[in-house]
C-alpha atoms as a PDB file:
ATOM      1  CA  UNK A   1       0.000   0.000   0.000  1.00  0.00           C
ATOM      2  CA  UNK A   2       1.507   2.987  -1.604  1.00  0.00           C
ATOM      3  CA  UNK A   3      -0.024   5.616   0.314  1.00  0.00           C
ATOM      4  CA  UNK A   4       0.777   3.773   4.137  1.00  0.00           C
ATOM      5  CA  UNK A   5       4.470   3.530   2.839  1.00  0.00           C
ATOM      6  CA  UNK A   6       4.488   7.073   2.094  1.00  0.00           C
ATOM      7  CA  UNK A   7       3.238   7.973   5.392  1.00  0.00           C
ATOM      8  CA  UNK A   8       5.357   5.812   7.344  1.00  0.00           C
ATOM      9  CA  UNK A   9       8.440   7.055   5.953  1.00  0.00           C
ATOM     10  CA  UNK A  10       8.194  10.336   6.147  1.00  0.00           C
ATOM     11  CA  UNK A  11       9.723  12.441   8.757  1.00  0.00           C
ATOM     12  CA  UNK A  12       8.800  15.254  11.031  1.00  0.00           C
ATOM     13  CA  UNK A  13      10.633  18.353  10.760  1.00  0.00           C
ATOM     14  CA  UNK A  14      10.098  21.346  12.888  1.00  0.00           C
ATOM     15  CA  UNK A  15      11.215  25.007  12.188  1.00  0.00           C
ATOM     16  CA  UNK A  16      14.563  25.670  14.636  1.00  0.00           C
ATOM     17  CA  UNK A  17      12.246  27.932  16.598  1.00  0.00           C
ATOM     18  CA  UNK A  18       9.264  25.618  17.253  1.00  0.00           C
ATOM     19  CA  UNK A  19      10.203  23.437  20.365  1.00  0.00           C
ATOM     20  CA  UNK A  20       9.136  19.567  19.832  1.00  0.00           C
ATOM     21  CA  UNK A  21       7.900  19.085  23.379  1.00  0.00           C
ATOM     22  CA  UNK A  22       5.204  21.863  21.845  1.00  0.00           C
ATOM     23  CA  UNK A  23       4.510  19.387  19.101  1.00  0.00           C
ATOM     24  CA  UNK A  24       3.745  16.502  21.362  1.00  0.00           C
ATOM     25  CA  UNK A  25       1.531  18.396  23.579  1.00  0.00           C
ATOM     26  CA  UNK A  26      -0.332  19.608  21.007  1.00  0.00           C
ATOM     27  CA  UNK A  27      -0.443  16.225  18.686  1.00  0.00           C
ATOM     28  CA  UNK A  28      -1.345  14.414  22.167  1.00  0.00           C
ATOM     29  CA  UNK A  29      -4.246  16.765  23.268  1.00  0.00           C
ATOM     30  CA  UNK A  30      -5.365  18.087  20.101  1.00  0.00           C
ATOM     31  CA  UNK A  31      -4.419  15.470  17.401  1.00  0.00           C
ATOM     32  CA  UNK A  32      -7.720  14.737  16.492  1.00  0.00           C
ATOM     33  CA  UNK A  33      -7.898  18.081  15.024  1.00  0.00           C
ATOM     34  CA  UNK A  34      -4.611  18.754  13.430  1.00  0.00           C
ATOM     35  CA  UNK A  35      -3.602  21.568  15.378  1.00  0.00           C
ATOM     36  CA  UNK A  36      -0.424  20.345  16.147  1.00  0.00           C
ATOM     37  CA  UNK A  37       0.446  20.326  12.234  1.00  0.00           C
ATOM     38  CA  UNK A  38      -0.954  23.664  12.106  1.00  0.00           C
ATOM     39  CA  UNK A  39       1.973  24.870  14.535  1.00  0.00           C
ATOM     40  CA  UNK A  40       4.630  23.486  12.900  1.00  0.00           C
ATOM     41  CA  UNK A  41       3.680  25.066   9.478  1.00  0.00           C
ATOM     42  CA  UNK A  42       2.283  21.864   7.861  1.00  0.00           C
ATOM     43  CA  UNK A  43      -0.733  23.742   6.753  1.00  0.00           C
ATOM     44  CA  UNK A  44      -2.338  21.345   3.916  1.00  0.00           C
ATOM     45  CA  UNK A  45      -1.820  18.387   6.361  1.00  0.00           C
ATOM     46  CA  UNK A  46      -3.486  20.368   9.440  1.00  0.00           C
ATOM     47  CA  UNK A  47      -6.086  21.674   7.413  1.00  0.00           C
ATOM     48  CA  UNK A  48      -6.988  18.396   6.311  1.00  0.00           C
ATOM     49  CA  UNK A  49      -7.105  16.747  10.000  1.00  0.00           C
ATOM     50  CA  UNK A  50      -9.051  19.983  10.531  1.00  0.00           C
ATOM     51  CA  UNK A  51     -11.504  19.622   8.611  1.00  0.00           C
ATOM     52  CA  UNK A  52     -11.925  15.748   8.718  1.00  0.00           C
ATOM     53  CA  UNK A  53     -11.513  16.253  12.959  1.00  0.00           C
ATOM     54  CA  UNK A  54     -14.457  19.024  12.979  1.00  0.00           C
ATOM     55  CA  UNK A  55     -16.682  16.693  10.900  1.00  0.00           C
ATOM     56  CA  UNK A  56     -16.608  13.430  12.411  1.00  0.00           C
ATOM     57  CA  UNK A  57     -15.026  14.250  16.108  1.00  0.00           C
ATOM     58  CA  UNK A  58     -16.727  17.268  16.581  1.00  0.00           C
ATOM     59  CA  UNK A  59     -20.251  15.581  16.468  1.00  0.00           C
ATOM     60  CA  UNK A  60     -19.461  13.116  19.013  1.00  0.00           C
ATOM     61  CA  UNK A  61     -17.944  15.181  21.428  1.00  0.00           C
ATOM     62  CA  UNK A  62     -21.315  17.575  21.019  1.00  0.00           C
ATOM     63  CA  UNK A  63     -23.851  15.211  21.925  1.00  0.00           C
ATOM     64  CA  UNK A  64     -21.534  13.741  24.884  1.00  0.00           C
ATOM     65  CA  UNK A  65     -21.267  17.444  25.977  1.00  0.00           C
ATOM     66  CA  UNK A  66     -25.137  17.698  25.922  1.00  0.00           C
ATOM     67  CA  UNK A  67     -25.931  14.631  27.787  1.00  0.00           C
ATOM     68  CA  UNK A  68     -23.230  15.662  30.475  1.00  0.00           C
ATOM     69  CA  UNK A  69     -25.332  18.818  30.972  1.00  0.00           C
ATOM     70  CA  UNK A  70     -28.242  17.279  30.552  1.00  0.00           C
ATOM     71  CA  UNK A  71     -27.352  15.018  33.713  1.00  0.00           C
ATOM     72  CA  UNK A  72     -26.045  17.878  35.581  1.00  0.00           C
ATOM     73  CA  UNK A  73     -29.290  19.648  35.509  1.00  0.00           C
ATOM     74  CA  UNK A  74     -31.281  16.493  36.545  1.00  0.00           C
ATOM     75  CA  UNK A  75     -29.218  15.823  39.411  1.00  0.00           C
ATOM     76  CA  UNK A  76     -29.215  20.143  40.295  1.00  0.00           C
ATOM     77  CA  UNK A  77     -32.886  19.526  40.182  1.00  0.00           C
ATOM     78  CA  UNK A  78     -32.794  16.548  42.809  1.00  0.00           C
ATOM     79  CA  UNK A  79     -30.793  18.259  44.739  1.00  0.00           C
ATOM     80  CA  UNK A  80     -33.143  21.369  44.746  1.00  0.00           C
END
């Protein structure tokens, strides 16, 4: 598979003045939507994850937001 190779053997190169540790934080907390790629000035890649992060991450992370609320008005209401 052409496109996995391509992937795997590419490497990660940071501007001098962009710290990795940065990098990591950022791909570990916000990988999902590319941000980290963003940083380090791989705009067409971090657009991509963007985009693709926002559409099917974004969704799920809504509705589990909503029930969470949801819940904590219930149990303000018992409470009450």
């Amino acid at each position: 598979m052409k496109l996995i190779d391509d992937l795997k053997s590419k490497d990660v190169t940071l501007p001098a003045d962009k710290p990795a540790l940065v990098y990591v934080l950022l791909a570990v907390f916000l990988g999902a939507y590319g941000v980290h790629n963003l940083w380090a000035g791989n705009a067409d890649k971090g657009k991509a994850q963007l985009i693709i992060g926002f559409c099917c991450c974004a969704p799920i992370v809504y509705i589990t937001a909503l029930l969470d609320i949801a819940n904590l008005i219930e149990s303000l209401r018992k409470k009450a």
